[in-house]
C-alpha atoms as a PDB file:
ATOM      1  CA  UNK A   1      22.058 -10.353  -0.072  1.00  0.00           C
ATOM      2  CA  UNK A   2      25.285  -9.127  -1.901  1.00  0.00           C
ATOM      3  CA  UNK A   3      24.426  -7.955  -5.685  1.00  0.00           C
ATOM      4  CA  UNK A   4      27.025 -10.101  -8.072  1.00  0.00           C
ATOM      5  CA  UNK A   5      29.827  -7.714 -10.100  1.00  0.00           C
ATOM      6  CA  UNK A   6      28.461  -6.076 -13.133  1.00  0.00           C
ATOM      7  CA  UNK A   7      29.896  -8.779 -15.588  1.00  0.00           C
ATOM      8  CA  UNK A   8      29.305 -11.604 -13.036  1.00  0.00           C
ATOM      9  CA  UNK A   9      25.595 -10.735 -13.454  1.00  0.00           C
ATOM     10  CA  UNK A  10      25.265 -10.162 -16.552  1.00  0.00           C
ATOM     11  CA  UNK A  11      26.800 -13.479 -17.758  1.00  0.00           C
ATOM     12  CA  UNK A  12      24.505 -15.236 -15.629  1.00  0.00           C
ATOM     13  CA  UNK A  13      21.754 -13.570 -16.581  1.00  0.00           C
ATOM     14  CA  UNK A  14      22.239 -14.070 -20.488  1.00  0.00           C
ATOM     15  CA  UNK A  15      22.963 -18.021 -19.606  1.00  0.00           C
ATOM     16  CA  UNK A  16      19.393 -17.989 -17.687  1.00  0.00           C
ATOM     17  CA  UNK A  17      17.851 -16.321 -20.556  1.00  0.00           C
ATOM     18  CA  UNK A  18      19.192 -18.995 -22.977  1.00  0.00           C
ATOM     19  CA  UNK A  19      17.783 -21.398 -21.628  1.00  0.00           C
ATOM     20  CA  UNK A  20      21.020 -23.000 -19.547  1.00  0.00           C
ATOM     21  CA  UNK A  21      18.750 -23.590 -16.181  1.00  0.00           C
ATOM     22  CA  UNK A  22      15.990 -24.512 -18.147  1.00  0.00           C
ATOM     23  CA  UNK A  23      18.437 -27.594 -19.495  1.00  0.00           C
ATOM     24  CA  UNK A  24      19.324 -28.252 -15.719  1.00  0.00           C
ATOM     25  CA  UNK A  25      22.659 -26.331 -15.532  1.00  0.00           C
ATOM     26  CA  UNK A  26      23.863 -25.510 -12.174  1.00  0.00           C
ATOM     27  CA  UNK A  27      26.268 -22.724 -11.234  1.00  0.00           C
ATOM     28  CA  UNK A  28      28.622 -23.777  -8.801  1.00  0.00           C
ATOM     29  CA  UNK A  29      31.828 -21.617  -7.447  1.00  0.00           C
ATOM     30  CA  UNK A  30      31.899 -18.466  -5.755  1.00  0.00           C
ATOM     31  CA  UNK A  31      29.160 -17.476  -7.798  1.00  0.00           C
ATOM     32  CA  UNK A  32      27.157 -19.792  -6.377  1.00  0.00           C
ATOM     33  CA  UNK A  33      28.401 -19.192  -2.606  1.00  0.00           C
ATOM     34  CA  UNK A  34      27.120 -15.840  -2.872  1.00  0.00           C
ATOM     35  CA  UNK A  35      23.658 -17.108  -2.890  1.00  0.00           C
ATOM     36  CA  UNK A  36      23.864 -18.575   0.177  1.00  0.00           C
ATOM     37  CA  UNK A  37      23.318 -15.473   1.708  1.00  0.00           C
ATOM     38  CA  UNK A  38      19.669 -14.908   0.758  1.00  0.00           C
ATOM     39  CA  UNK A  39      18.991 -18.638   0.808  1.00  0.00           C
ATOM     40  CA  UNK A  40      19.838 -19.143   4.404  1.00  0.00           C
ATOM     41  CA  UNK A  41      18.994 -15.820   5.593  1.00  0.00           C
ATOM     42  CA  UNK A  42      22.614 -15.091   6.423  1.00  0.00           C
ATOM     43  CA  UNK A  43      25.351 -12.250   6.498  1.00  0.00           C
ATOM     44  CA  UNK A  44      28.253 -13.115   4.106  1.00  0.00           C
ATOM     45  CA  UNK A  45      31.506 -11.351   4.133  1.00  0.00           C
ATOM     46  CA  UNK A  46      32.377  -9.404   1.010  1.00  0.00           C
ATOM     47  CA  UNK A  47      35.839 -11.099   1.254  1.00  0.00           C
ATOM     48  CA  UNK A  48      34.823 -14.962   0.578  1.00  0.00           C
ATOM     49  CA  UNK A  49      32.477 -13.595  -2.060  1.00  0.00           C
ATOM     50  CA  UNK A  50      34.898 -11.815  -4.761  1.00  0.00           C
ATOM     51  CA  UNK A  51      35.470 -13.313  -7.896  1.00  0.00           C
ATOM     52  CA  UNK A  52      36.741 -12.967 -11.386  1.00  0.00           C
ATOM     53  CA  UNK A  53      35.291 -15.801 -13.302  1.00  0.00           C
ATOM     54  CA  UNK A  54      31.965 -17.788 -13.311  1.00  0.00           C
ATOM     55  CA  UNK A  55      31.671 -21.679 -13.119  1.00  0.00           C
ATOM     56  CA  UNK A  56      29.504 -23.486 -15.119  1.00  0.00           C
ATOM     57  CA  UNK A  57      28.144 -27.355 -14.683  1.00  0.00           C
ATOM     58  CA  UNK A  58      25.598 -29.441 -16.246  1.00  0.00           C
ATOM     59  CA  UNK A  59      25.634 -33.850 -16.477  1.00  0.00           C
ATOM     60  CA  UNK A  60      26.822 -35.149 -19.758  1.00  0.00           C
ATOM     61  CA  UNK A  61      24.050 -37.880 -19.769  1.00  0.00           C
ATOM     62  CA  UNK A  62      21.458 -34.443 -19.018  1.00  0.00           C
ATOM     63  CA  UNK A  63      23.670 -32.601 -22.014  1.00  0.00           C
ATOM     64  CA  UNK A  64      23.023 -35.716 -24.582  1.00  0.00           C
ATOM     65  CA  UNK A  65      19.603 -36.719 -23.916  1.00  0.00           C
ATOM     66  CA  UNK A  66      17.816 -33.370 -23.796  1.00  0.00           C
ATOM     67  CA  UNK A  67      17.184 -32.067 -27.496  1.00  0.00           C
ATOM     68  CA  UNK A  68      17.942 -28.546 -27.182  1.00  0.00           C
ATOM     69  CA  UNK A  69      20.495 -26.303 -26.611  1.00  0.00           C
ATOM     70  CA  UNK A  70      21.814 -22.724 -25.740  1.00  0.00           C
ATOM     71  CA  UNK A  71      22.459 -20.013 -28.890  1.00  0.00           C
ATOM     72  CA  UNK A  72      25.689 -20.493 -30.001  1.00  0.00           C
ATOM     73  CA  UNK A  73      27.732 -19.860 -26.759  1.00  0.00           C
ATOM     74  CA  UNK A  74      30.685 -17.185 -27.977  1.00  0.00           C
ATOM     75  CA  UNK A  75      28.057 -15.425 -29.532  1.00  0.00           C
ATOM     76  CA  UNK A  76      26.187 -14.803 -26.477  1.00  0.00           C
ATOM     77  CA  UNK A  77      29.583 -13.879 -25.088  1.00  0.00           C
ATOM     78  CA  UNK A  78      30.519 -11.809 -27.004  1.00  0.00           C
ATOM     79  CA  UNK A  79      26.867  -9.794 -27.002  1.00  0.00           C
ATOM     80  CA  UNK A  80      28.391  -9.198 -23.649  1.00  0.00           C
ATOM     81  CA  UNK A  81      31.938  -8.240 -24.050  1.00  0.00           C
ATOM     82  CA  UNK A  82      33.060  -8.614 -27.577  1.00  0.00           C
ATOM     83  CA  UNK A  83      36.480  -9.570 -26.793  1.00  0.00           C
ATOM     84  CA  UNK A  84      35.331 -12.635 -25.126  1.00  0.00           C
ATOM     85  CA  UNK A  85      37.466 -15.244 -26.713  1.00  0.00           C
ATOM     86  CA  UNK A  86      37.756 -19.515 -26.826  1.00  0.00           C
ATOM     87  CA  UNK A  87      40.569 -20.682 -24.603  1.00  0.00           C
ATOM     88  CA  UNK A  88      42.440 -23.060 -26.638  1.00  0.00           C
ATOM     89  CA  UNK A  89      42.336 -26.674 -24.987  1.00  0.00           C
ATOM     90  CA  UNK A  90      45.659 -27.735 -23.828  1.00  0.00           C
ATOM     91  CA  UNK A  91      44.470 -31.518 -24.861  1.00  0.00           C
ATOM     92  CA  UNK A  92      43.926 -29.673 -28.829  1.00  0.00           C
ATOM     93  CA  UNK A  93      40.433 -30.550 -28.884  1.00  0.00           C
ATOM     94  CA  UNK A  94      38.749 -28.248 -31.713  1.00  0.00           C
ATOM     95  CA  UNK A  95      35.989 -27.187 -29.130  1.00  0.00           C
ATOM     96  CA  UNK A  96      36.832 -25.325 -25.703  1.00  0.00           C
ATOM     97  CA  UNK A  97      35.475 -25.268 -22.618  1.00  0.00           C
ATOM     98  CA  UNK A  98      36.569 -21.973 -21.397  1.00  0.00           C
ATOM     99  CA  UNK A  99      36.146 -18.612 -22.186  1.00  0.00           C
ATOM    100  CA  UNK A 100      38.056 -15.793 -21.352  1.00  0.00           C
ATOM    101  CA  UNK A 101      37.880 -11.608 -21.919  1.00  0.00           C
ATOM    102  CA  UNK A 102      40.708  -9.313 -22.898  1.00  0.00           C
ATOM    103  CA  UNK A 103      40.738  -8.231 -18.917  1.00  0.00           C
ATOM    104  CA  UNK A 104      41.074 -12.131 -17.789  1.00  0.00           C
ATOM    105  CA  UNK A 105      37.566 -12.534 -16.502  1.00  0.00           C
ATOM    106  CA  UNK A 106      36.684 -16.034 -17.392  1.00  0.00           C
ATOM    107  CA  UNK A 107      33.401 -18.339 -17.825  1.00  0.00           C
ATOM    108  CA  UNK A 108      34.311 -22.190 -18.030  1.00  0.00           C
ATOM    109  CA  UNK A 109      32.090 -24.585 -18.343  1.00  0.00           C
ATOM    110  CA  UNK A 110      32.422 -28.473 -15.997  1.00  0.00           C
ATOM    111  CA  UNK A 111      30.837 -31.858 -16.075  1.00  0.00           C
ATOM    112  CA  UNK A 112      30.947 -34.910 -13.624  1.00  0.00           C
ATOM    113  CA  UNK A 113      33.938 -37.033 -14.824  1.00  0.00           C
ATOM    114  CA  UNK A 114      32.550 -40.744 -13.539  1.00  0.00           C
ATOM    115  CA  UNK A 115      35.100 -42.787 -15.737  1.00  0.00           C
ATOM    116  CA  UNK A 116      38.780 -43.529 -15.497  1.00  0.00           C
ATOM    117  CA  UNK A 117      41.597 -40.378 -15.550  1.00  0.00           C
ATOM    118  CA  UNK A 118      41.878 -41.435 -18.754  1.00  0.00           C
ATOM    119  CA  UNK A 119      39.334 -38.120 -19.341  1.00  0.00           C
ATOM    120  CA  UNK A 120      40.546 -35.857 -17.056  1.00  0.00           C
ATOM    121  CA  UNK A 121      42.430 -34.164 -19.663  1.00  0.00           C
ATOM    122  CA  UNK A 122      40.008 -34.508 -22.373  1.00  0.00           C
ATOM    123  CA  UNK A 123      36.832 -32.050 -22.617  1.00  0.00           C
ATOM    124  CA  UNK A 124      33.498 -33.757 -23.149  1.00  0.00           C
ATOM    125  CA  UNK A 125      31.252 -32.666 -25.829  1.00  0.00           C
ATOM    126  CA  UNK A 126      27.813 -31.012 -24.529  1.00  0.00           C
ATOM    127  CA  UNK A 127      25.166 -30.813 -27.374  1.00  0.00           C
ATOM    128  CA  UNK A 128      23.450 -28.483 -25.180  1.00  0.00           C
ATOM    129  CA  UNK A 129      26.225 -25.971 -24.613  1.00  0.00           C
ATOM    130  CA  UNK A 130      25.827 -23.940 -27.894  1.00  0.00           C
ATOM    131  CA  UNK A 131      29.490 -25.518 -29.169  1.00  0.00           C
ATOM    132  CA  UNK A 132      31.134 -25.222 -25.746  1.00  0.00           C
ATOM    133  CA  UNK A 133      32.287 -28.570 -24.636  1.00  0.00           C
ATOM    134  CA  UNK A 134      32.834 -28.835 -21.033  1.00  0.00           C
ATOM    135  CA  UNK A 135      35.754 -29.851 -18.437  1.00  0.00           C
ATOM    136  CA  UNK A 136      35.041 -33.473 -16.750  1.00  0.00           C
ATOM    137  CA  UNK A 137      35.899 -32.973 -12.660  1.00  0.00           C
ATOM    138  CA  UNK A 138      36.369 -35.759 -10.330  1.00  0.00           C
ATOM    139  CA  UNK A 139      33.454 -34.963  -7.487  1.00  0.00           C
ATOM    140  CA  UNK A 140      31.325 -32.809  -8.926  1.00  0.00           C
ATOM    141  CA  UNK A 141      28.810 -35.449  -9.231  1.00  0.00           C
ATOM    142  CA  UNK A 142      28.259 -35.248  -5.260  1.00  0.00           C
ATOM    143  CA  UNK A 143      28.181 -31.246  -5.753  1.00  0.00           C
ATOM    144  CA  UNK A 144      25.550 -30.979  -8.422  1.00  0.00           C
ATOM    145  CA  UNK A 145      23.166 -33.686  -7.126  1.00  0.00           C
ATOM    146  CA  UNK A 146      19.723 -32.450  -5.898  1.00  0.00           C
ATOM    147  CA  UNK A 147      20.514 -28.819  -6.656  1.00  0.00           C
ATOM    148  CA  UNK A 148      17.966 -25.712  -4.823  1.00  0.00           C
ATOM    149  CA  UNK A 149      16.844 -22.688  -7.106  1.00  0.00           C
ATOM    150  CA  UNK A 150      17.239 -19.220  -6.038  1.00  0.00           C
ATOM    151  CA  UNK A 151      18.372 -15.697  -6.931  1.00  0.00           C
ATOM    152  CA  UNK A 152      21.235 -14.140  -7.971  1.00  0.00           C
ATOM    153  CA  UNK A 153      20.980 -10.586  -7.022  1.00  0.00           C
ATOM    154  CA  UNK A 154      21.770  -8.666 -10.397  1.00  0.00           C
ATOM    155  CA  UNK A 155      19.438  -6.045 -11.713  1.00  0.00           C
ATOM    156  CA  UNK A 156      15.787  -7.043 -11.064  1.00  0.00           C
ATOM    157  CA  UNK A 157      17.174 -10.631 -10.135  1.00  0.00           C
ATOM    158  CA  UNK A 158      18.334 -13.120 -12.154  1.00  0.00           C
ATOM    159  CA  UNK A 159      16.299 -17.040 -10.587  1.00  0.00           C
ATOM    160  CA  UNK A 160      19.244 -19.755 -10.657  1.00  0.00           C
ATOM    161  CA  UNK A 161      20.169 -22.785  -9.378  1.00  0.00           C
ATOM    162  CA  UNK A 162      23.219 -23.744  -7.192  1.00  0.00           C
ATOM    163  CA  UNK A 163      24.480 -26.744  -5.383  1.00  0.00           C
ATOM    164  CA  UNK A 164      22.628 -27.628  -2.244  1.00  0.00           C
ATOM    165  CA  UNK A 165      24.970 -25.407   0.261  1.00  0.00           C
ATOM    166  CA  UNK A 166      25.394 -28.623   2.708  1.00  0.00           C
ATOM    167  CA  UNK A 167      27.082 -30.415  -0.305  1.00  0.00           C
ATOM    168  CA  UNK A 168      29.165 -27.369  -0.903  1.00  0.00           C
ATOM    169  CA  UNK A 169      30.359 -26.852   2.480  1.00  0.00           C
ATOM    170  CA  UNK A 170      31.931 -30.457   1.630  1.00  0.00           C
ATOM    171  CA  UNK A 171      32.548 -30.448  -1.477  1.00  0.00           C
ATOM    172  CA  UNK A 172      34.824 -27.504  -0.875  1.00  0.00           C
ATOM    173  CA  UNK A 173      36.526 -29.561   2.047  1.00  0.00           C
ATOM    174  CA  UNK A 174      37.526 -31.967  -0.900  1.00  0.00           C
ATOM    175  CA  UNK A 175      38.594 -29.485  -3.376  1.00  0.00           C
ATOM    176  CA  UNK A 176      40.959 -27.908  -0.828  1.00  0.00           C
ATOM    177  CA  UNK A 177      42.809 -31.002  -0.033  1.00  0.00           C
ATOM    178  CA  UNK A 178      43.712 -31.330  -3.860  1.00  0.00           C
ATOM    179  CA  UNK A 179      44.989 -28.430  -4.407  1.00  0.00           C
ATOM    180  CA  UNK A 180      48.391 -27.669  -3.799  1.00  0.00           C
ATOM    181  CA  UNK A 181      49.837 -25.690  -0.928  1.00  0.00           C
ATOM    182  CA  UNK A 182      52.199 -22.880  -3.004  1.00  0.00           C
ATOM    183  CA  UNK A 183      51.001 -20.001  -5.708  1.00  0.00           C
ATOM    184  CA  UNK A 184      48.078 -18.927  -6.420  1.00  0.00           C
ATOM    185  CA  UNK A 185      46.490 -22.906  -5.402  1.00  0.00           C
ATOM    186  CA  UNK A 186      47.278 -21.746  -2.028  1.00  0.00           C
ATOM    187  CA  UNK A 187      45.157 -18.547  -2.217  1.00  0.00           C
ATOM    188  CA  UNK A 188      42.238 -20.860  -3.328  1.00  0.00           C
ATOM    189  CA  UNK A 189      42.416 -23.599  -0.724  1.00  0.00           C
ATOM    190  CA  UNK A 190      42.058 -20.722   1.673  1.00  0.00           C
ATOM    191  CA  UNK A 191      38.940 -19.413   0.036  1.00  0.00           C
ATOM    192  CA  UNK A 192      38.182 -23.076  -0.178  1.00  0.00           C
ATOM    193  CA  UNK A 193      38.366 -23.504   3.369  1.00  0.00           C
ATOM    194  CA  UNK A 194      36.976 -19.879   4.204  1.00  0.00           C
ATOM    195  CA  UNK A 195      33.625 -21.044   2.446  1.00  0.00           C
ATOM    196  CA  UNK A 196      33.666 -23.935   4.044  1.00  0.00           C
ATOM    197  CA  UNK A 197      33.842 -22.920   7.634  1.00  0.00           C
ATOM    198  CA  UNK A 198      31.291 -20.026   7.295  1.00  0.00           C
ATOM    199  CA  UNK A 199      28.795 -22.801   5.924  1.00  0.00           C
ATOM    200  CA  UNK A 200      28.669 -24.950   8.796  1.00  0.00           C
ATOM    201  CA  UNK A 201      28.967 -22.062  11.062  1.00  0.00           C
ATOM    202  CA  UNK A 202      25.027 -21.122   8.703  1.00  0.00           C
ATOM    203  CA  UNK A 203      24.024 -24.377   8.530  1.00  0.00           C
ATOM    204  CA  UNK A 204      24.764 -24.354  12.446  1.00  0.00           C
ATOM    205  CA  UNK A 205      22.539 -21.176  12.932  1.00  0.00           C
ATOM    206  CA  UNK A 206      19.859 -21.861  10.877  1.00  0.00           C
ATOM    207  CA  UNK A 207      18.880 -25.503  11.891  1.00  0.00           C
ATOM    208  CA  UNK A 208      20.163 -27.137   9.428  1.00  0.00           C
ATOM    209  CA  UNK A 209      23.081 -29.532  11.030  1.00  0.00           C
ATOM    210  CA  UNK A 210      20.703 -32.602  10.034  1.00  0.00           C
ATOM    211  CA  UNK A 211      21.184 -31.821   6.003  1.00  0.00           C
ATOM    212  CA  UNK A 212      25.026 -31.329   6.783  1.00  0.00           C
ATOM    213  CA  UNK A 213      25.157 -34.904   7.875  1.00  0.00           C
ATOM    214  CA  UNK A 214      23.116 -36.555   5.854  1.00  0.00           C
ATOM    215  CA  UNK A 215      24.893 -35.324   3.000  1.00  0.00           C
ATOM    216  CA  UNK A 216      28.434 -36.041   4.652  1.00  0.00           C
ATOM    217  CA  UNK A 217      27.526 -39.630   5.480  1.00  0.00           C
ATOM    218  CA  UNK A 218      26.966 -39.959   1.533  1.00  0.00           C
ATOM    219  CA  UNK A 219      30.558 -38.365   1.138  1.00  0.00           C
ATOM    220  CA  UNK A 220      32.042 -40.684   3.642  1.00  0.00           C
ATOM    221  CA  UNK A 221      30.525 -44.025   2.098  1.00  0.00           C
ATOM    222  CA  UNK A 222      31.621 -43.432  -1.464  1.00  0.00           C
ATOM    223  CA  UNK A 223      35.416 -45.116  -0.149  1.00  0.00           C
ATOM    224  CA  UNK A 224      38.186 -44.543   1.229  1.00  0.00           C
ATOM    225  CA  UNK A 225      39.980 -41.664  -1.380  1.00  0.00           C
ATOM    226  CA  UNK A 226      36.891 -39.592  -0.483  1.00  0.00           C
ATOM    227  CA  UNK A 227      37.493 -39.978   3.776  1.00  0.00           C
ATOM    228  CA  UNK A 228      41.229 -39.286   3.093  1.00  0.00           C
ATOM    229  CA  UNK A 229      40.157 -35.813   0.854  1.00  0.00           C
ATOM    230  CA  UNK A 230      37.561 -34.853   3.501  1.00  0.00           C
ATOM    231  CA  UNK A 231      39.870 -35.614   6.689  1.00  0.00           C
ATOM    232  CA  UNK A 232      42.900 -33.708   4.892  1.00  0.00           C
ATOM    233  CA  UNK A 233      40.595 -30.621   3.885  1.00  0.00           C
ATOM    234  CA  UNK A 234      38.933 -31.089   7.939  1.00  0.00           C
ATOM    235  CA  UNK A 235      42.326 -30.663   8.935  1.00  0.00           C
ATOM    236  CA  UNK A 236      43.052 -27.124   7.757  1.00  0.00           C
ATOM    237  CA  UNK A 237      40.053 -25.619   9.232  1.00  0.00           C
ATOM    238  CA  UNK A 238      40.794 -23.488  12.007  1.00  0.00           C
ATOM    239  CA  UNK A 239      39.386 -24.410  15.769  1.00  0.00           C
ATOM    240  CA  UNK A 240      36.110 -22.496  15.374  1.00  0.00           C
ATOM    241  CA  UNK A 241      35.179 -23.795  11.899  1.00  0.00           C
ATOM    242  CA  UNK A 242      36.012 -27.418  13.164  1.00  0.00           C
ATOM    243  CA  UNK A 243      34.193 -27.247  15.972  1.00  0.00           C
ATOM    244  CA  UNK A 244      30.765 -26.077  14.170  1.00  0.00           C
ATOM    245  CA  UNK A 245      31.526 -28.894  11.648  1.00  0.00           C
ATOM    246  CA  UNK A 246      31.923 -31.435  14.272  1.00  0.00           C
ATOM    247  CA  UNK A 247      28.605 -29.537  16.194  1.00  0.00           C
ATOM    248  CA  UNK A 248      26.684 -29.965  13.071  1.00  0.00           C
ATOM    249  CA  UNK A 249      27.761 -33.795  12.721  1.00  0.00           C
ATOM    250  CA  UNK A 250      26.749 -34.291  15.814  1.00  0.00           C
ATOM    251  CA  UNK A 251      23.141 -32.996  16.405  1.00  0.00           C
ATOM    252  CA  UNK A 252      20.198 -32.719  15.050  1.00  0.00           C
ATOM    253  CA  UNK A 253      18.751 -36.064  14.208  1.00  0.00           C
ATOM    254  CA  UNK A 254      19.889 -38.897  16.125  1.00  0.00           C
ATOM    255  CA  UNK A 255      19.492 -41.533  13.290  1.00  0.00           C
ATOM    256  CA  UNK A 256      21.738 -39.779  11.171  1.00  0.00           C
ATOM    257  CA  UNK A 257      24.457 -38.650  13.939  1.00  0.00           C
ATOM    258  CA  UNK A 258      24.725 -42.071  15.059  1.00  0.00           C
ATOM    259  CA  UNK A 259      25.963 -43.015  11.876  1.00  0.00           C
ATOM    260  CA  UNK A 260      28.824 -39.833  11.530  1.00  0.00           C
ATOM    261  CA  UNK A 261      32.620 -40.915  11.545  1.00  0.00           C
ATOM    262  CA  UNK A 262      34.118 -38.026  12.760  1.00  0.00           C
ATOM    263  CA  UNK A 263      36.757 -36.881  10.427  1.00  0.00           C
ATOM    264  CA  UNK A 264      38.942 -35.615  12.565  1.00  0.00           C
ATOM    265  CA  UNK A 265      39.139 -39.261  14.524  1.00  0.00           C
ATOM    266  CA  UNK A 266      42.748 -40.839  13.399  1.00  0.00           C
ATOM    267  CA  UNK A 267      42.135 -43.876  10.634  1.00  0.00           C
ATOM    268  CA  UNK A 268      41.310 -47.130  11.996  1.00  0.00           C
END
């Protein structure tokens, strides 16, 4: 296991201590990746682990039925670095949904977005989020479904819970093939992709091609924008990571391998 950075760690641990995975939050992100190691019993490279920032995701419909919430969220900020600061939303909206120090590192907080793009530029209040409101994402819903707990290594050890690392691996497949290919988007579809390809390579070693698919087949069947995100994001992995994904795809149970569109097949 690979310990998180100082602030890294200590963010998460003052959101666990608040309560936030108590209210079902899920930390997704690099943040999240770099649990994988100790989950799967696997040697991560330093280089697809670094990060400046922490990503934060809870349900709306989890956010407004469960009465409770955090403290108030820039005060337990703050108790960390006090020049932790709201990021003003570009939309106007009186509360944010990202905070950011004097250095740059930055917390933000995300929610599903299952409406029209109508919201995509509108944060969603999140009763349970201590005044934070919270960025609506196209996808996420797949990502946070059915999340695992585990441990962020930080101090004594700080028990979280992260996406399901099979519906990361494709998730991240997704996210890559929005993101544009100039700037610093390109330096994050490369991560993207990095993360990607070393999780199926895991999933691979560890015995766990059967989850990969299953989840992918419930990628695949939400329609045809999803195939064309997951066949462009396919498409920039290199030879090795494509062949693992296509390995994993491919074995392990036959019931759910004999269901797999390969996405690197052309479109019918």
């Amino acid at each position: 296991m690979i310990a998180a950075d100082t602030m890294t760690g200590d963010v998460v641990e003052a959101l666990a201590a608040g309560g936030f995975f108590r209210l079902r939050g899920v930390l997704v992100g690099t943040v999240a990746f770099q649990t994988y190691s100790g989950l799967l019993g696997v040697r991560l490279p330093m280089a697809a682990i670094l990060t400046g920032d922490a990503n934060i995701a809870q349900d709306h419909a989890v956010s407004c039925e469960v009465e409770d919430s955090l403290p108030p969220i820039l005060d337990l900020l703050q108790g960390i670095d006090p020049s932790f600061r709201a990021v003003p939303h570009r939309s106007g909206a009186a509360a944010s949904s990202a905070f950011q120090t004097r250095s740059g590192y930055r917390v933000e907080f995300l929610t599903p977005n299952r409406g029209t793009d109508d919201y995509l530029d509108q944060p969603a209040e999140m009763p349970t989020l201590g005044g934070a409101s919270a960025a609506p994402l196209r996808f996420l819903d797949f990502l946070i479904r059915d999340p695992v707990r585990t441990m962020l290594l930080h101090k004594s050890g700080v028990p979280v819970t992260v996406p399901d690392p099979s519906r990361f691996a494709v998730h991240k497949l997704i996210v890559a093939s929005r993101r544009h290919a100039d700037g610093q988007s390109a330096v994050k579809r490369a991560k993207d992709i990095r993360q990607a390809a070393l999780l199926f390579e895991a999933l691979l070693q560890t015995r766990r091609a059967s989850d990969l698919a299953l989840v992918y087949n419930e990628a695949w069947e939400r329609g045809s924008s999803w195939q064309s995100a997951i066949r462009a994001g396919a498409a920039m992995l290199d030879a090795r990571g494509r062949g693992n994904f296509a390995t994993c795809l491919t074995t392990g149970s036959k019931e759910i391998a004999e269901n797999v569109v390969l996405p690197f097949e052309a479109s019918p």
